[in-house]
C-alpha atoms as a PDB file:
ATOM      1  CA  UNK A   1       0.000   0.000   0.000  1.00  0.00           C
ATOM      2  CA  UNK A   2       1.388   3.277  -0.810  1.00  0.00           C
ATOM      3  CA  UNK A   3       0.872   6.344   1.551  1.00  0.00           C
ATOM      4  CA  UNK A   4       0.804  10.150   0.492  1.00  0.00           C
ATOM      5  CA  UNK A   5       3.075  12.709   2.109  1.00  0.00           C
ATOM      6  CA  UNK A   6       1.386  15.318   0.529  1.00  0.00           C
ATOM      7  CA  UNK A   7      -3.024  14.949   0.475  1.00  0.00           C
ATOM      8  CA  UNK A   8      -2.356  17.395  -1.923  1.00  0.00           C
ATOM      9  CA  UNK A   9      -0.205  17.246  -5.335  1.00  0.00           C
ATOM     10  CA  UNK A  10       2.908  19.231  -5.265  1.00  0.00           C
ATOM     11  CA  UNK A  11       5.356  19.102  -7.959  1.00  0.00           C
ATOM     12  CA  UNK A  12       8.368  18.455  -6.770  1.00  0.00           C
ATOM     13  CA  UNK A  13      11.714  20.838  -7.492  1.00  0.00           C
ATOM     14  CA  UNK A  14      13.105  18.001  -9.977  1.00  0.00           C
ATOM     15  CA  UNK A  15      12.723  14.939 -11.397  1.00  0.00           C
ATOM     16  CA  UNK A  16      15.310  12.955 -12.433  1.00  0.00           C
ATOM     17  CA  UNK A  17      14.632   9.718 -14.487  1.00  0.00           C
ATOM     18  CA  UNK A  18      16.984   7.320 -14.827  1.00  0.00           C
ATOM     19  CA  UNK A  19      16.697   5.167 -18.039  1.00  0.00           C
ATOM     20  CA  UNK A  20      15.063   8.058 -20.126  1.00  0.00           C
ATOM     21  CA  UNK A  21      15.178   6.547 -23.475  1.00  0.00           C
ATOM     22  CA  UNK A  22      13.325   3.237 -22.551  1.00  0.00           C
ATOM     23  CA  UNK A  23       9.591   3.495 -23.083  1.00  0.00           C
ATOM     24  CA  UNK A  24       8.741   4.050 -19.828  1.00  0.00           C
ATOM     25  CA  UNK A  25      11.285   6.886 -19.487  1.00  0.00           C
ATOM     26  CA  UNK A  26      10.337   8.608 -22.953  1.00  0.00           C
ATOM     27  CA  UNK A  27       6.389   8.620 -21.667  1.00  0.00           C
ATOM     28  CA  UNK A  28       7.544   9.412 -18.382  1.00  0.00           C
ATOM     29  CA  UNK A  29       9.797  12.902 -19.704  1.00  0.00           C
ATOM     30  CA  UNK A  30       6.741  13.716 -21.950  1.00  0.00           C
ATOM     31  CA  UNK A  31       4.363  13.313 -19.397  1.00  0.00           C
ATOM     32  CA  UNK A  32       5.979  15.767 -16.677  1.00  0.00           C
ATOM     33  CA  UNK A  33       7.127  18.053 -19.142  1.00  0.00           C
ATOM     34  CA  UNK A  34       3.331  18.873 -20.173  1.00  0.00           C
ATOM     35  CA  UNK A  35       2.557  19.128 -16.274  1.00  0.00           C
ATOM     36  CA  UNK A  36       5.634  21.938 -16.292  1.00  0.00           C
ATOM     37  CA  UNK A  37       7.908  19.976 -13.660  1.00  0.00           C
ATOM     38  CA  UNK A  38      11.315  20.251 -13.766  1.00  0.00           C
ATOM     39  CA  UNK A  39      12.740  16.889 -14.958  1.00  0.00           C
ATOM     40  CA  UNK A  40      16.260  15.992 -15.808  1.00  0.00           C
ATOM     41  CA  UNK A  41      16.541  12.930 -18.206  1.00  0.00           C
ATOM     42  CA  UNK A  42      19.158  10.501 -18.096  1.00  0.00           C
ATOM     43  CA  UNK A  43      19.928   7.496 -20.425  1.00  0.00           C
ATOM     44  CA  UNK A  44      22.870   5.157 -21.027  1.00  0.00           C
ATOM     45  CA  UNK A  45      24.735   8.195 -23.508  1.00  0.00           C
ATOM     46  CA  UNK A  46      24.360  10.554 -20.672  1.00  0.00           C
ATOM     47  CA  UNK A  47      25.865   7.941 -17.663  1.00  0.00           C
ATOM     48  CA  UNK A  48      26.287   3.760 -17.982  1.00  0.00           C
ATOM     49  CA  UNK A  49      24.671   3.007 -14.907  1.00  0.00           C
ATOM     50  CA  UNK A  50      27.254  -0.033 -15.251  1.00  0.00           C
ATOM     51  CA  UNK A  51      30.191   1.712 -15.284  1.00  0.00           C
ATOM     52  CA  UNK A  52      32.672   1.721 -12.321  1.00  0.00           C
ATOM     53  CA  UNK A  53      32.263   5.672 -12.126  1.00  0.00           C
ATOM     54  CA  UNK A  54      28.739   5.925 -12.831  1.00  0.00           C
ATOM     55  CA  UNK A  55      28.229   6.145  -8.710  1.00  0.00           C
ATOM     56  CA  UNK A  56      30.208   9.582  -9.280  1.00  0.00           C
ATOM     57  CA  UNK A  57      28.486  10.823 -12.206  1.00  0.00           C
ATOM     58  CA  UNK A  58      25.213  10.180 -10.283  1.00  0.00           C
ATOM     59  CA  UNK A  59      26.345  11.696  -7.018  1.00  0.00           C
ATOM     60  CA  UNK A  60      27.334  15.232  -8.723  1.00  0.00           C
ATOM     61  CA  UNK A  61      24.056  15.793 -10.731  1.00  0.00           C
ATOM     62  CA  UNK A  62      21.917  15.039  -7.897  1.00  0.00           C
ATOM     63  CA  UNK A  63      20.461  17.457  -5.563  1.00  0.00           C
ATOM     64  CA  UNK A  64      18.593  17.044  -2.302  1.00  0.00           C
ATOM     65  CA  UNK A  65      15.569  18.326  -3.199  1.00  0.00           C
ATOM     66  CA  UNK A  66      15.659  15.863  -6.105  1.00  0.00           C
ATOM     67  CA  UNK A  67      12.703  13.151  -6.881  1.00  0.00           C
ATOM     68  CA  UNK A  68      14.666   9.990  -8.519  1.00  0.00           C
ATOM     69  CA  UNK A  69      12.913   7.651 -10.905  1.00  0.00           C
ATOM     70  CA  UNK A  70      14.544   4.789 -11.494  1.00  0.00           C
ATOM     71  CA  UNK A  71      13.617   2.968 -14.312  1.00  0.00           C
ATOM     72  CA  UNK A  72      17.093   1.724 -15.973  1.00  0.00           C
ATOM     73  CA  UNK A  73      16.733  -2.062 -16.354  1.00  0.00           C
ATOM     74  CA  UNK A  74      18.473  -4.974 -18.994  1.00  0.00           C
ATOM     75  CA  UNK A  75      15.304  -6.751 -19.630  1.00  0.00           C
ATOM     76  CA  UNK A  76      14.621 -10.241 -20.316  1.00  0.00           C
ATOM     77  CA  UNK A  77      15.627  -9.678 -24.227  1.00  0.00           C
ATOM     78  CA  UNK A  78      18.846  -8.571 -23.653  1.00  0.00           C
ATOM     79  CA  UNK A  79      19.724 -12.072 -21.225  1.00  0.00           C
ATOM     80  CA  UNK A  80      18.251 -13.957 -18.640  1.00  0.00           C
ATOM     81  CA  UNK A  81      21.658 -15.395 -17.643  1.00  0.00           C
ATOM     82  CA  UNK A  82      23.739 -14.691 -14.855  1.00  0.00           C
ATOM     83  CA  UNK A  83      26.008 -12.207 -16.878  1.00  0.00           C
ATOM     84  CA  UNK A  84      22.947  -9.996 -17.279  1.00  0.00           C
ATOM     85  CA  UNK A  85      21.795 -10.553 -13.511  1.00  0.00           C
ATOM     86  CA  UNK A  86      25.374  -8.516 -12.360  1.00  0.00           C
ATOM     87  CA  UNK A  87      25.236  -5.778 -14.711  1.00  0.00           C
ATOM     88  CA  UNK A  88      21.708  -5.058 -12.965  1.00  0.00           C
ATOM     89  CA  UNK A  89      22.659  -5.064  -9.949  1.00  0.00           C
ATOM     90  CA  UNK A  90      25.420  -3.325 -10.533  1.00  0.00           C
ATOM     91  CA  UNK A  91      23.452  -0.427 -11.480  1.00  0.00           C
ATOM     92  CA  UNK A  92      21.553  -0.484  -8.602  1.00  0.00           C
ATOM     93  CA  UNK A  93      24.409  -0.482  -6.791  1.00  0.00           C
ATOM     94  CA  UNK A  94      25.458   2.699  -8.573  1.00  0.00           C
ATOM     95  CA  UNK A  95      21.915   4.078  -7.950  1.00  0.00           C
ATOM     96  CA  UNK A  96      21.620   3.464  -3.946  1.00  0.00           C
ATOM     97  CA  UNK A  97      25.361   4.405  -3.447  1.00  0.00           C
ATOM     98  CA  UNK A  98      24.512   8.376  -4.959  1.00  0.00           C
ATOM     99  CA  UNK A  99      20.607   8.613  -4.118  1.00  0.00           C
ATOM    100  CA  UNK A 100      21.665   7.426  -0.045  1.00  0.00           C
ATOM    101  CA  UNK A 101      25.187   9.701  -0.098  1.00  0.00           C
ATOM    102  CA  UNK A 102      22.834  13.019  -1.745  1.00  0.00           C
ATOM    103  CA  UNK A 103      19.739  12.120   0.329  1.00  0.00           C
ATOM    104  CA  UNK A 104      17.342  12.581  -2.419  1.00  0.00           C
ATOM    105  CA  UNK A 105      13.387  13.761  -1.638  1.00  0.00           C
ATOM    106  CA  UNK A 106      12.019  10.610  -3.138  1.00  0.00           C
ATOM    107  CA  UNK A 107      13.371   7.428  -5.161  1.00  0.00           C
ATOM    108  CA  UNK A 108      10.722   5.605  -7.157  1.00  0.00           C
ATOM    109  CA  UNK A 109      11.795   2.194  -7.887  1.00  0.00           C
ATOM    110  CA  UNK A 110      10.136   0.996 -11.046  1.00  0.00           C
ATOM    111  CA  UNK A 111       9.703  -2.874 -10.076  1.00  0.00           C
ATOM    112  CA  UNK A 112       7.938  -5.756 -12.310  1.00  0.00           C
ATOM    113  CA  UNK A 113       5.327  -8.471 -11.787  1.00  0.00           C
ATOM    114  CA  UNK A 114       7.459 -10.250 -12.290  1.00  0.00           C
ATOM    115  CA  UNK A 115       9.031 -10.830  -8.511  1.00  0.00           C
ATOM    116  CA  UNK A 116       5.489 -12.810  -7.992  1.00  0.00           C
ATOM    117  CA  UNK A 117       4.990 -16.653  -9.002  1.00  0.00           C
ATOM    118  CA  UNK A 118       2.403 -17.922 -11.238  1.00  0.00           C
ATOM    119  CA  UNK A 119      -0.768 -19.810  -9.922  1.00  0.00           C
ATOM    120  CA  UNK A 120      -4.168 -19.247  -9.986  1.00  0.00           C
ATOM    121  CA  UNK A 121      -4.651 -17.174  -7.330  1.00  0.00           C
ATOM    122  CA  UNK A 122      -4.975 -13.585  -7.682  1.00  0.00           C
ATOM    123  CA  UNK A 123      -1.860 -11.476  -7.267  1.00  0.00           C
ATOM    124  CA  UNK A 124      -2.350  -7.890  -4.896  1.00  0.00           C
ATOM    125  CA  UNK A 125       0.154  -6.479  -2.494  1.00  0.00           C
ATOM    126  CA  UNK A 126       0.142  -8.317   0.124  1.00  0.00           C
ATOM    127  CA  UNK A 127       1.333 -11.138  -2.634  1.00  0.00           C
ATOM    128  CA  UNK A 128       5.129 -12.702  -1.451  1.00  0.00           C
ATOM    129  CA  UNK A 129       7.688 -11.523  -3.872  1.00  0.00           C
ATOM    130  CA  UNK A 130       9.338 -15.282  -4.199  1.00  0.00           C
ATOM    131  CA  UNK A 131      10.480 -14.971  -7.912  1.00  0.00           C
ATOM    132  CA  UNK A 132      11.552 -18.386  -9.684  1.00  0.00           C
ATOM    133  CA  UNK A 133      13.582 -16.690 -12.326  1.00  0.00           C
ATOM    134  CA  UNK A 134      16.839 -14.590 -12.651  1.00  0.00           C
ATOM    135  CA  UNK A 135      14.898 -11.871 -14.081  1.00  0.00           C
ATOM    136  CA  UNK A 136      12.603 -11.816 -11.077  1.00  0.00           C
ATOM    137  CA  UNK A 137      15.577 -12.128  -8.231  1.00  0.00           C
ATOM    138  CA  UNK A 138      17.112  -9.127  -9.875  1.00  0.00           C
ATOM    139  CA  UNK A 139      14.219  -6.824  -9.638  1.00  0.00           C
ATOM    140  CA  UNK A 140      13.789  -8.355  -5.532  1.00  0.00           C
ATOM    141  CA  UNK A 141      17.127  -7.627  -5.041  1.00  0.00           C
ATOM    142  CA  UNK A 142      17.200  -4.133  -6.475  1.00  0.00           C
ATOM    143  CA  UNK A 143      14.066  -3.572  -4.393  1.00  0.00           C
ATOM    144  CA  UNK A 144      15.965  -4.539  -0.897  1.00  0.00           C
ATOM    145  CA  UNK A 145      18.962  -2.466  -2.558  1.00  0.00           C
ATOM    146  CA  UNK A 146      16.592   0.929  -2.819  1.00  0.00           C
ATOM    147  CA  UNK A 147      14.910  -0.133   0.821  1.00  0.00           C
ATOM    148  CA  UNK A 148      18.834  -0.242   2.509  1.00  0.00           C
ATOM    149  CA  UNK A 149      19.147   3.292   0.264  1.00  0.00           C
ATOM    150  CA  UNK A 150      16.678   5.629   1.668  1.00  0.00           C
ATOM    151  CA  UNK A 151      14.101   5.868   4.551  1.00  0.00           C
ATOM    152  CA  UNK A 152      10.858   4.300   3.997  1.00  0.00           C
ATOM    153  CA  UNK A 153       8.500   7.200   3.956  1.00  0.00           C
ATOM    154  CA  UNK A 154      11.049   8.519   0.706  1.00  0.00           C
ATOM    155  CA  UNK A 155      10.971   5.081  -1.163  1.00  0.00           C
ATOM    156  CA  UNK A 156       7.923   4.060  -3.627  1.00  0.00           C
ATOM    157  CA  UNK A 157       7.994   0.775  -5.285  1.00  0.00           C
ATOM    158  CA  UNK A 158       5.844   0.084  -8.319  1.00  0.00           C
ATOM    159  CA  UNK A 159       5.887  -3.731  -9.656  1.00  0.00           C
ATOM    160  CA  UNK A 160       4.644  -3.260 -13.162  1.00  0.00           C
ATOM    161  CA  UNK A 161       2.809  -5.744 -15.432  1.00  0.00           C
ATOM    162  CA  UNK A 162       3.504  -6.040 -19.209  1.00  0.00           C
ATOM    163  CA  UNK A 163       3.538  -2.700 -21.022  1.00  0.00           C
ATOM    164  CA  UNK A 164       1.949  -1.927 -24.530  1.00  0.00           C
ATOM    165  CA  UNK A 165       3.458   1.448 -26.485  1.00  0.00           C
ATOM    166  CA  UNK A 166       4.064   2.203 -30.159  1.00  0.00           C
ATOM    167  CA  UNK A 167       7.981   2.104 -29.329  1.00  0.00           C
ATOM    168  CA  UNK A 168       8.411  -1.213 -27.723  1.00  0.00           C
ATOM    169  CA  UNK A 169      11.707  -2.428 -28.465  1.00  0.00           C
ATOM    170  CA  UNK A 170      11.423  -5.704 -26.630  1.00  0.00           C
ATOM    171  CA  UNK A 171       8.905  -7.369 -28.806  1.00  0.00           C
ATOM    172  CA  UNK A 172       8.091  -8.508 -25.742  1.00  0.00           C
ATOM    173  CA  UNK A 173       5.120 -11.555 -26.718  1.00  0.00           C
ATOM    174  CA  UNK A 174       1.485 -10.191 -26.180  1.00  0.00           C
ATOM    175  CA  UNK A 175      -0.148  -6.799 -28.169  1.00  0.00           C
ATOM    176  CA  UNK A 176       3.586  -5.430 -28.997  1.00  0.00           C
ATOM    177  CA  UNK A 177       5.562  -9.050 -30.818  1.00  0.00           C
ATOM    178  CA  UNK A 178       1.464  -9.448 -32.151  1.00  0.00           C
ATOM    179  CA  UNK A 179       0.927  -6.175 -34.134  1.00  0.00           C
ATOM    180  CA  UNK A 180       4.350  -6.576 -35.732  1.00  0.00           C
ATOM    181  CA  UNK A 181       3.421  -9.648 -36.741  1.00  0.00           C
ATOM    182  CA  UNK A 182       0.380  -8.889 -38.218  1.00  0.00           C
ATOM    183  CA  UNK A 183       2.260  -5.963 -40.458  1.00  0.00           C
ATOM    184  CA  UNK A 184       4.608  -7.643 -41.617  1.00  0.00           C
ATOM    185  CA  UNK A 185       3.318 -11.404 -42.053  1.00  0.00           C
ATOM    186  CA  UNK A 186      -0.115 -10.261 -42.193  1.00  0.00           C
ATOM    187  CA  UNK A 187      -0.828 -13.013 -39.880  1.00  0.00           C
ATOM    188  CA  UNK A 188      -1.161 -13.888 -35.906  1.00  0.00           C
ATOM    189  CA  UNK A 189       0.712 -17.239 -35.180  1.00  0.00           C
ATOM    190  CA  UNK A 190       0.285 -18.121 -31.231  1.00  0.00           C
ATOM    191  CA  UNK A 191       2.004 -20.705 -29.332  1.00  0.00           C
ATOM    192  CA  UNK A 192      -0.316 -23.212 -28.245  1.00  0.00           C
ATOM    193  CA  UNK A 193      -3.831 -22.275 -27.840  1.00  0.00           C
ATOM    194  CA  UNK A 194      -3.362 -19.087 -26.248  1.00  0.00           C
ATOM    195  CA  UNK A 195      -5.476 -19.601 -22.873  1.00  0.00           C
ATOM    196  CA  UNK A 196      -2.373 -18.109 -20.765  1.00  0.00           C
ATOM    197  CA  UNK A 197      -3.761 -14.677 -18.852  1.00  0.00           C
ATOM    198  CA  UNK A 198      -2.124 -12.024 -18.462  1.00  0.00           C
ATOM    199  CA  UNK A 199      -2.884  -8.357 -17.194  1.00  0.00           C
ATOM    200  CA  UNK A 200      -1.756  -5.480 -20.019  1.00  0.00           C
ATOM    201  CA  UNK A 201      -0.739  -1.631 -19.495  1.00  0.00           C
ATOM    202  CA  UNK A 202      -0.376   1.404 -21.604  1.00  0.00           C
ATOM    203  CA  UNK A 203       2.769   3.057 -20.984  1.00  0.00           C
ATOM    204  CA  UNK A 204       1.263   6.453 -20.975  1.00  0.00           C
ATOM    205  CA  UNK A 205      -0.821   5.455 -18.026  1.00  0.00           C
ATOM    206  CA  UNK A 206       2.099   4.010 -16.319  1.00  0.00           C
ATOM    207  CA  UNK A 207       3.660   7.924 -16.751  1.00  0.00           C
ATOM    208  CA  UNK A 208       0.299   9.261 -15.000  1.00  0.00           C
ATOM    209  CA  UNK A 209       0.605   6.925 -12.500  1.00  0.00           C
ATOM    210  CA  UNK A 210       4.442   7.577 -11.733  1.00  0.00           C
ATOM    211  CA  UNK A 211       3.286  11.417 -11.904  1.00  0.00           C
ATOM    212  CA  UNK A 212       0.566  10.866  -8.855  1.00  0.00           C
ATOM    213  CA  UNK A 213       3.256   9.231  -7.227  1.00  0.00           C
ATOM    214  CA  UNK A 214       5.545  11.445  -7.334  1.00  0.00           C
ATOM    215  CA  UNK A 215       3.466  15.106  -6.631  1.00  0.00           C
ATOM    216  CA  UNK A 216       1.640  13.361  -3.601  1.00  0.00           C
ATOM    217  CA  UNK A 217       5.276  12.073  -2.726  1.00  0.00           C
ATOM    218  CA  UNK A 218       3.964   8.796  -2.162  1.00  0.00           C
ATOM    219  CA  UNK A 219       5.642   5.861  -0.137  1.00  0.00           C
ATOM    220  CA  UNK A 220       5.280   2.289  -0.141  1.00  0.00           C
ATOM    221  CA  UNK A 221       4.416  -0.546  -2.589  1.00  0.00           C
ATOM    222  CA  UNK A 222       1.901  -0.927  -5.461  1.00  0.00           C
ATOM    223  CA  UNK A 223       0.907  -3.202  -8.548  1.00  0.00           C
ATOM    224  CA  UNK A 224       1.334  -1.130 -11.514  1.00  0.00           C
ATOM    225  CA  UNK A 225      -1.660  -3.352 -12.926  1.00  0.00           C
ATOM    226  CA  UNK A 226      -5.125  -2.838 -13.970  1.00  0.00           C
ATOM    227  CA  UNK A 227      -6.700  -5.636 -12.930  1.00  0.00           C
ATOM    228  CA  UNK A 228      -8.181  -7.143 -16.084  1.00  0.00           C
ATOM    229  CA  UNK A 229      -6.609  -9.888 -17.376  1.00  0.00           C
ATOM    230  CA  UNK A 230      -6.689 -11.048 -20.876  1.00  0.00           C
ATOM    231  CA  UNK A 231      -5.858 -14.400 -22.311  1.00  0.00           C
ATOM    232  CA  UNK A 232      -3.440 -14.544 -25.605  1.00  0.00           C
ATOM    233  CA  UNK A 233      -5.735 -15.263 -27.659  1.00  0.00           C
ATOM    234  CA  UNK A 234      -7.912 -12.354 -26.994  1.00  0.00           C
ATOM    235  CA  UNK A 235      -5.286 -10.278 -27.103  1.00  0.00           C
ATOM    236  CA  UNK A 236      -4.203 -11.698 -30.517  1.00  0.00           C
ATOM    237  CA  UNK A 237      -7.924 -11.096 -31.768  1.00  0.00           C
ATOM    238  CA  UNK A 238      -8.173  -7.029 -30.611  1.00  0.00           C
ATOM    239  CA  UNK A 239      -4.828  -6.742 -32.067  1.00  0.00           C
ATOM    240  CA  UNK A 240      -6.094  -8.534 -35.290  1.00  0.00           C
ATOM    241  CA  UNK A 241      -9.414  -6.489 -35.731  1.00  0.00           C
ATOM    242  CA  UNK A 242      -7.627  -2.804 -35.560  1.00  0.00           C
ATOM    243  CA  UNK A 243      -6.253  -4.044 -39.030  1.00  0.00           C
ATOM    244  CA  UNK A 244      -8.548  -3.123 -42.043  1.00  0.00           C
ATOM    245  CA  UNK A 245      -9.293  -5.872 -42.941  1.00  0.00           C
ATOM    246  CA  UNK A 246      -8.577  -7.901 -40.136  1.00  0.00           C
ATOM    247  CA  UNK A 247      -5.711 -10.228 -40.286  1.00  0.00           C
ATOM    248  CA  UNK A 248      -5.414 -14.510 -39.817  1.00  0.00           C
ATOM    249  CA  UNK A 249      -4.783 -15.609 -36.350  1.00  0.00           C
ATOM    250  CA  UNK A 250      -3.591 -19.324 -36.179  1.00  0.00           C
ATOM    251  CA  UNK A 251      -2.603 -21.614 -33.452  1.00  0.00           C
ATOM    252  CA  UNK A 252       0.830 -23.502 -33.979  1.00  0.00           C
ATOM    253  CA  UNK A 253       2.427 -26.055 -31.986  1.00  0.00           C
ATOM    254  CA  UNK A 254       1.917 -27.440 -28.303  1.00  0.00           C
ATOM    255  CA  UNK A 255       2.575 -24.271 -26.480  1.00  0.00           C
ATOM    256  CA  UNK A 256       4.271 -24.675 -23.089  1.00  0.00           C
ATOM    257  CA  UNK A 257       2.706 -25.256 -19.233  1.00  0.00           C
ATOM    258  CA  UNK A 258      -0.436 -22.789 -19.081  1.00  0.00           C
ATOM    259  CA  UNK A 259      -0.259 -19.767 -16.706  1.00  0.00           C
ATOM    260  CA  UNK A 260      -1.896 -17.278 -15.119  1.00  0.00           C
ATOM    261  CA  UNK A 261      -2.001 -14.094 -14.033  1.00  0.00           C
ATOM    262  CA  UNK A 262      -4.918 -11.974 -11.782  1.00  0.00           C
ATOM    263  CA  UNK A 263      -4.266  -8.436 -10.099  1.00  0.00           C
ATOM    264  CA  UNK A 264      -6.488  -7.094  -7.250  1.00  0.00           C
ATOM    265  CA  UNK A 265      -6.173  -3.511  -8.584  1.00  0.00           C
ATOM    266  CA  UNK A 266      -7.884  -2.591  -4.942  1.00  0.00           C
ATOM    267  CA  UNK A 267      -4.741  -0.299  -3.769  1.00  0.00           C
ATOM    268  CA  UNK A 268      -4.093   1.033  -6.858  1.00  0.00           C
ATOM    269  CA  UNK A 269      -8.023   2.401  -6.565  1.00  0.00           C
ATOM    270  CA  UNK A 270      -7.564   3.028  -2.975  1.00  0.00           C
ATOM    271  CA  UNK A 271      -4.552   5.265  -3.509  1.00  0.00           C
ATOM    272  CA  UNK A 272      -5.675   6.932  -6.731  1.00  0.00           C
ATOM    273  CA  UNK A 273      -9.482   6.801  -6.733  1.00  0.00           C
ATOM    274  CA  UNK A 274      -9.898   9.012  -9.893  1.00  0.00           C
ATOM    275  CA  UNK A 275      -6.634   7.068 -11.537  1.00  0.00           C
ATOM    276  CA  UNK A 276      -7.627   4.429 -14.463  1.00  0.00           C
ATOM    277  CA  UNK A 277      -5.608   2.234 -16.713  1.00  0.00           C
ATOM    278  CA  UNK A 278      -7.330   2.152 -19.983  1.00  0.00           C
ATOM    279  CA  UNK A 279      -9.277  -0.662 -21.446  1.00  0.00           C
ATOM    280  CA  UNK A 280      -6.790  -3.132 -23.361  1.00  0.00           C
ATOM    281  CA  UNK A 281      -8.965  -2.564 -26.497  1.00  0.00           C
ATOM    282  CA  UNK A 282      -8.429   1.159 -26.019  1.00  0.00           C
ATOM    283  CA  UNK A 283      -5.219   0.658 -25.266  1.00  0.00           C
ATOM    284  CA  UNK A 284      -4.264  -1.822 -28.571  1.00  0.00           C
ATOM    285  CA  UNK A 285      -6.047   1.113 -30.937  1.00  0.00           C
ATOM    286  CA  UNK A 286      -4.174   3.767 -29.655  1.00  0.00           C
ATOM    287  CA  UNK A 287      -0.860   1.635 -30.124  1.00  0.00           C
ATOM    288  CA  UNK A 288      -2.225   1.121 -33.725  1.00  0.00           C
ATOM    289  CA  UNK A 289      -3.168   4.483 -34.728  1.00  0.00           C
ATOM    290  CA  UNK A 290       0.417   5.821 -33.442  1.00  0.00           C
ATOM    291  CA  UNK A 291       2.532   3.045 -35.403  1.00  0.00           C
ATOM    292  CA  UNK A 292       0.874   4.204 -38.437  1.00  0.00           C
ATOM    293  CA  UNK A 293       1.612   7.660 -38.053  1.00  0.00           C
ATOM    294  CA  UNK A 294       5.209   6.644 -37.321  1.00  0.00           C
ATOM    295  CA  UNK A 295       5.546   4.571 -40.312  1.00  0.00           C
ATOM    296  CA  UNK A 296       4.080   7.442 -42.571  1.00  0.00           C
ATOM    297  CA  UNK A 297       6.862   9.324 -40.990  1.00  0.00           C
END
């Protein structure tokens, strides 16, 4: 559950996002720009969060007054082997060693889903983080890493389900991997029968949400997550129908074990009540209507 310093939004002196030219980060900048806070972007060509010095280069651009928004992450794409799990943490290291020295106002931690198992139960706060994979250890970790880091009334962690945008680099599988394949093969192929749930976010509304979160300089832990789950095979049909006409979607091969996963989006209401992650459907013609505009471009 997150608490609010502030009942009432404030914007804070600064922002400073860490892994601005991921998705999240680009949504993020635009997002607080239009709301006229300060914010100070920072991606891998501005400081390698890796990088034996990068604890330096942190600790002499930040200010006290300074909200942090930590986003920088090697996702799943780029390795799920050890090798991958150490140049995480290694940036988190970087991270908590400047944020703790500077004492920053407020470090969001941008955290994922998945630090939770799969079963058929449904997934809210309260939820142990017990993660099976590497992937899901590192984000754990880096979570204990930001709680050791700062006091817990400065710290908010967000674990954040799978993320739709027009930008995805990850062709991550779901609405993103599906509406490339559909442009370019003209086709949906899924893995097995597609009956695996899963819950689906727009990264715009993951910016609003990191916005409330940061002007009511909020504390604590939260599913980024709306609460509706979809299986892949719905998803593969709304991606499907925003083409014109709508493309094939096939079924191919055995698929692996089925899984699921259910939020409780009750804290997420509870701390936002007028906050709402869009529909998928809304979400999936939005994506659309963008990657056609960026492809006439």
């Amino acid at each position: 559950m997150l608490t609010h310093q502030y009942p009432h939004p404030e914007k804070p002196a600064r922002v400073v996002v860490l892994g601005a030219s991921g998705v999240l980060g680009k949504a993020l900048l635009a997002r607080l720009e239009a709301d006229g806070i300060a914010v100070l972007g920072l991606g891998s060509s501005e400081i390698d969060l890796q990088d034996t010095t990068a604890a330096e280069e942190l600790l002499a651009l930040l200010r006290p007054d300074d909200a942090v928004v930590f986003l920088s992450a090697l996702t799943p794409d780029k390795g799920r082997d050890i090798a991958t799990l150490m140049k995480n943490l290694r940036m988190a290291e970087a991270v908590a060693s400047a944020v703790a020295a500077v004492k920053c106002r407020q470090l969001v931690y941008m955290s994922s889903d998945a630090v939770y198992q799969f079963g058929n139960g449904t997934v809210d706060e309260t939820t142990p983080a017990d993660p099976l994979d590497l992937y899901g250890v590192m984000h754990k970790a880096r979570e204990v890493m930001m709680m050791s880091a700062v006091p817990a009334d400065a710290l908010a962690i967000l674990r954040c389900t799978l993320v739709c945008s027009a930008d995805d680099t990850h062709n991550s599988y779901g609405p993103n991997r599906f509406r490339r394949q559909a442009a370019k093969d003209g086709k949906i192929a899924l893995g097995g029968e597609g009956k695996e749930t899963r819950d689906h976010v727009f990264a715009d509304d993951v910016a609003e949400l990191v916005r409330l979160v940061l002007v009511h300089r909020s504390a604590g832990l939260l599913n980024a997550a709306s609460g509706r789950s979809h299986s892949f095979a719905e998803v593969a049909h709304i991606v499907a129908a925003t083409f014109k006409p709508p493309v094939e979607v096939s079924f191919v091969g055995g698929g692996g074990a089925v899984t699921h996963r259910h939020f409780d989006a009750t804290a997420l209401h509870q701390a936002f009540p007028n906050f709402h992650f869009r529909p998928l459907e809304a979400v999936v013609a939005e994506v659309h209507r963008r990657s056609a505009g960026m492809s006439d471009g």
